[in-house]
C-alpha atoms as a PDB file:
ATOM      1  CA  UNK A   1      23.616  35.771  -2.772  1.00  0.00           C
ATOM      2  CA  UNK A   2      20.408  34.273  -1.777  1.00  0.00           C
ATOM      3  CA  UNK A   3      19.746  32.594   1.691  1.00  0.00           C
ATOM      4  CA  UNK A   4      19.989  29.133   1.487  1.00  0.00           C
ATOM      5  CA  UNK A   5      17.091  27.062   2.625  1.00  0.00           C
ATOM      6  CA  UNK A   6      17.623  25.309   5.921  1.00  0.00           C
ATOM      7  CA  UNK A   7      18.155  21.650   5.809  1.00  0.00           C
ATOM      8  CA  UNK A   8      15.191  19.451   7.362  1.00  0.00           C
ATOM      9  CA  UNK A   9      16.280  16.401   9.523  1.00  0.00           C
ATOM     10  CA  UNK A  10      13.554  14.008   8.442  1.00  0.00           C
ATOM     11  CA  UNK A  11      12.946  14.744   5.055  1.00  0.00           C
ATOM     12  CA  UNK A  12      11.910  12.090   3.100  1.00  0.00           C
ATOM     13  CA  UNK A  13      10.144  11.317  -0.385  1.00  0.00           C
ATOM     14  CA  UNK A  14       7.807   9.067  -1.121  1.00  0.00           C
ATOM     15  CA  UNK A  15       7.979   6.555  -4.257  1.00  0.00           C
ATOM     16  CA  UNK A  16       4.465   7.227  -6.639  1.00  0.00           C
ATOM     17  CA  UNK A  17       4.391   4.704  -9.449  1.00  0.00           C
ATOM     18  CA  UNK A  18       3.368   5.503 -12.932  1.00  0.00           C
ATOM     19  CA  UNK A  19       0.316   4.452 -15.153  1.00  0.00           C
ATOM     20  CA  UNK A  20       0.830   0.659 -14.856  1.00  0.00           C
ATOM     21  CA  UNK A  21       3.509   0.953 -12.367  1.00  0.00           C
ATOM     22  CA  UNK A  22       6.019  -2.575 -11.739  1.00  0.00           C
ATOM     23  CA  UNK A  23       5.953  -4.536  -8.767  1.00  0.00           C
ATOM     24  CA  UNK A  24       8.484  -2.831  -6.670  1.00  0.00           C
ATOM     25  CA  UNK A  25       6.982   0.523  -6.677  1.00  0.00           C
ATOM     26  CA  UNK A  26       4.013  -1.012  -5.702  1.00  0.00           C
ATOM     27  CA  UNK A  27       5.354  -2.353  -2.985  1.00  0.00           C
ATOM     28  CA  UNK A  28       6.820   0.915  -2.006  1.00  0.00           C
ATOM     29  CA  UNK A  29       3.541   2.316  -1.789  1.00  0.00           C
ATOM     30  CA  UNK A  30       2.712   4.617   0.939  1.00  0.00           C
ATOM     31  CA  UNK A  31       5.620   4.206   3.157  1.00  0.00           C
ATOM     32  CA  UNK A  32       8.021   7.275   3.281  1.00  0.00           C
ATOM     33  CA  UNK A  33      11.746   6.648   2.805  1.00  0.00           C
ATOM     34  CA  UNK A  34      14.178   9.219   4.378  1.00  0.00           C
ATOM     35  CA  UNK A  35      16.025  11.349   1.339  1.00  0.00           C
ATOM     36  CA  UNK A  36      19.404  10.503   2.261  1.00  0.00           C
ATOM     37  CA  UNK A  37      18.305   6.695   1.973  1.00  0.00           C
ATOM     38  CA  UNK A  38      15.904   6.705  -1.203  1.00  0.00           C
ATOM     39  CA  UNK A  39      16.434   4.368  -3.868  1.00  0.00           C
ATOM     40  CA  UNK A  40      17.311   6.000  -7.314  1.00  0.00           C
ATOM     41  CA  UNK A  41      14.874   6.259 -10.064  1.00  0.00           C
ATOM     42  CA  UNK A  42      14.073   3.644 -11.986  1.00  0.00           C
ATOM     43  CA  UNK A  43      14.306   0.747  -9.002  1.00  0.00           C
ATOM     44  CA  UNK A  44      17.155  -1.622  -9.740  1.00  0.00           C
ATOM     45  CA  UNK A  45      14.128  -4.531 -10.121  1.00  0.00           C
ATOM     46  CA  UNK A  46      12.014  -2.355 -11.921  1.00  0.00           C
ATOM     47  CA  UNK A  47      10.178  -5.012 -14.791  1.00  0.00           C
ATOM     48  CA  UNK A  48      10.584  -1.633 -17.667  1.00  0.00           C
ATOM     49  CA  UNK A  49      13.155   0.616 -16.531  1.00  0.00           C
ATOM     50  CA  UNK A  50      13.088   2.090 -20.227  1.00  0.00           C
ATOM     51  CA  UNK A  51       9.551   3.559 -19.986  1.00  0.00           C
ATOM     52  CA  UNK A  52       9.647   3.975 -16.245  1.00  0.00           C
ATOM     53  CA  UNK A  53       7.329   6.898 -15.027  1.00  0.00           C
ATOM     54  CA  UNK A  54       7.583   6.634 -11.079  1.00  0.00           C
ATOM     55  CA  UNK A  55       8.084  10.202  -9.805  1.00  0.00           C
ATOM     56  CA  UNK A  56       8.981  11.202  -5.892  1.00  0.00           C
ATOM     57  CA  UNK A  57       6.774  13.287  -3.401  1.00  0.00           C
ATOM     58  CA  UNK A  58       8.490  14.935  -1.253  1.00  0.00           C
ATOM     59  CA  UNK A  59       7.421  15.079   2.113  1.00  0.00           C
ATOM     60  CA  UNK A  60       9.180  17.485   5.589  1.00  0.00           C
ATOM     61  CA  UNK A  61       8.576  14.751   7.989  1.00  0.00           C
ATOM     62  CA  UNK A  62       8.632  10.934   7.297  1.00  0.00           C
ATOM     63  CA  UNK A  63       6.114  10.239  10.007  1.00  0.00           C
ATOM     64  CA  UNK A  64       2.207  10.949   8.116  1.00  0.00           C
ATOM     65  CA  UNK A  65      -0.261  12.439  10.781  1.00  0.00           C
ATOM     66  CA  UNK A  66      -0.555  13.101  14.013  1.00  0.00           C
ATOM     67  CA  UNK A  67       1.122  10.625  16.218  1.00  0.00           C
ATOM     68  CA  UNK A  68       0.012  10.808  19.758  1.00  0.00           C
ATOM     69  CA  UNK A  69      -3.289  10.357  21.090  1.00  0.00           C
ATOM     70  CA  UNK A  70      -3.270  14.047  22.234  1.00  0.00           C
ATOM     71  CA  UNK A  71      -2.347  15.312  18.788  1.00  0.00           C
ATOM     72  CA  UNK A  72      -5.945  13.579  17.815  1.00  0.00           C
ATOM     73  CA  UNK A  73      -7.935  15.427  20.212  1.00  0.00           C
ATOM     74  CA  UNK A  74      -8.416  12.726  22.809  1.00  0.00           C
ATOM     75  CA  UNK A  75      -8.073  12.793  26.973  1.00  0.00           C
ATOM     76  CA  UNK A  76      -5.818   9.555  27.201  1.00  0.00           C
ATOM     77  CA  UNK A  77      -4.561  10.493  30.878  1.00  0.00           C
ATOM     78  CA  UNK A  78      -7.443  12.553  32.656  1.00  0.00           C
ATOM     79  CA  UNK A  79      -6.073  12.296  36.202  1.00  0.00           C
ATOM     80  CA  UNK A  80      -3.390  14.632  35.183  1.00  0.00           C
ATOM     81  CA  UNK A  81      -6.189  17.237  35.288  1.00  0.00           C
ATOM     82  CA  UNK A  82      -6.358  17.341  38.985  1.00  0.00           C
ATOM     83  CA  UNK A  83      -4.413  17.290  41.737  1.00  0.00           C
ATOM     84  CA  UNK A  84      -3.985  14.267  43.099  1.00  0.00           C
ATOM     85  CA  UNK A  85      -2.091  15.551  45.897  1.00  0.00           C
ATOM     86  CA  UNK A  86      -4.082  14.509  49.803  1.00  0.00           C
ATOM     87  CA  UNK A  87      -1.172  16.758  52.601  1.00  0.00           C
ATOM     88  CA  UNK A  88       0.793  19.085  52.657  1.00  0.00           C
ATOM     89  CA  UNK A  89       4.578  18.672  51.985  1.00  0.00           C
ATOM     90  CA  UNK A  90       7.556  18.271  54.932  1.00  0.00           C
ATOM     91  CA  UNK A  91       9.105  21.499  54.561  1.00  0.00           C
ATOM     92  CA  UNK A  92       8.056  24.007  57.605  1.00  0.00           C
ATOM     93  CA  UNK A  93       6.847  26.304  55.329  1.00  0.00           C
ATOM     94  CA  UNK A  94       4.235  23.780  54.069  1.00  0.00           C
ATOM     95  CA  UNK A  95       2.483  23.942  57.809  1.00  0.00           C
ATOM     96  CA  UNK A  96       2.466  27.876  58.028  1.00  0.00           C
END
């Protein structure tokens, strides 16, 4: 039996719309809609459900890019480079 593939937590698809795609998918565009909660193909107010040709991407992750300034590359916080810290603690070994 082959191993099965593990299960990813936020994976989510993406609605594309087809060559002269209706209004919904349109309006779907771009924004990633966890698996679990995905509308079925066609959309229930799709204007041609007969010659419908919107197709899901899937995607891991439902968040696109990197999210944190850090992730980007910049220094948001650049005092936690140094040590801020002026005495010594209170313990007794602090003074030896």
């Amino acid at each position: 039996m082959a191993p099965q593939k593990a299960r990813l937590r936020y994976h989510c698809v993406e609605i594309i719309a087809g060559p002269g795609g209706c209004k919904a998918a349109v309006e779907l565009k771009q924004q990633r809609l966890l698996s679990a909660g995905a509308p079925l193909l066609p959309l229930a107010t799709c204007d041609t459900p007969e010659k419908c040709e919107c197709r899901y991407r899937h995607h891991d992750d439902r968040r696109a890019g990197p999210r944190r300034a850090a992730e980007v590359g910049k220094n948001v916080r650049p005092w936690h480079e140094k040590n801020r810290r002026k005495g010594h603690g209170r313990r007794d070994s602090d003074f030896e």
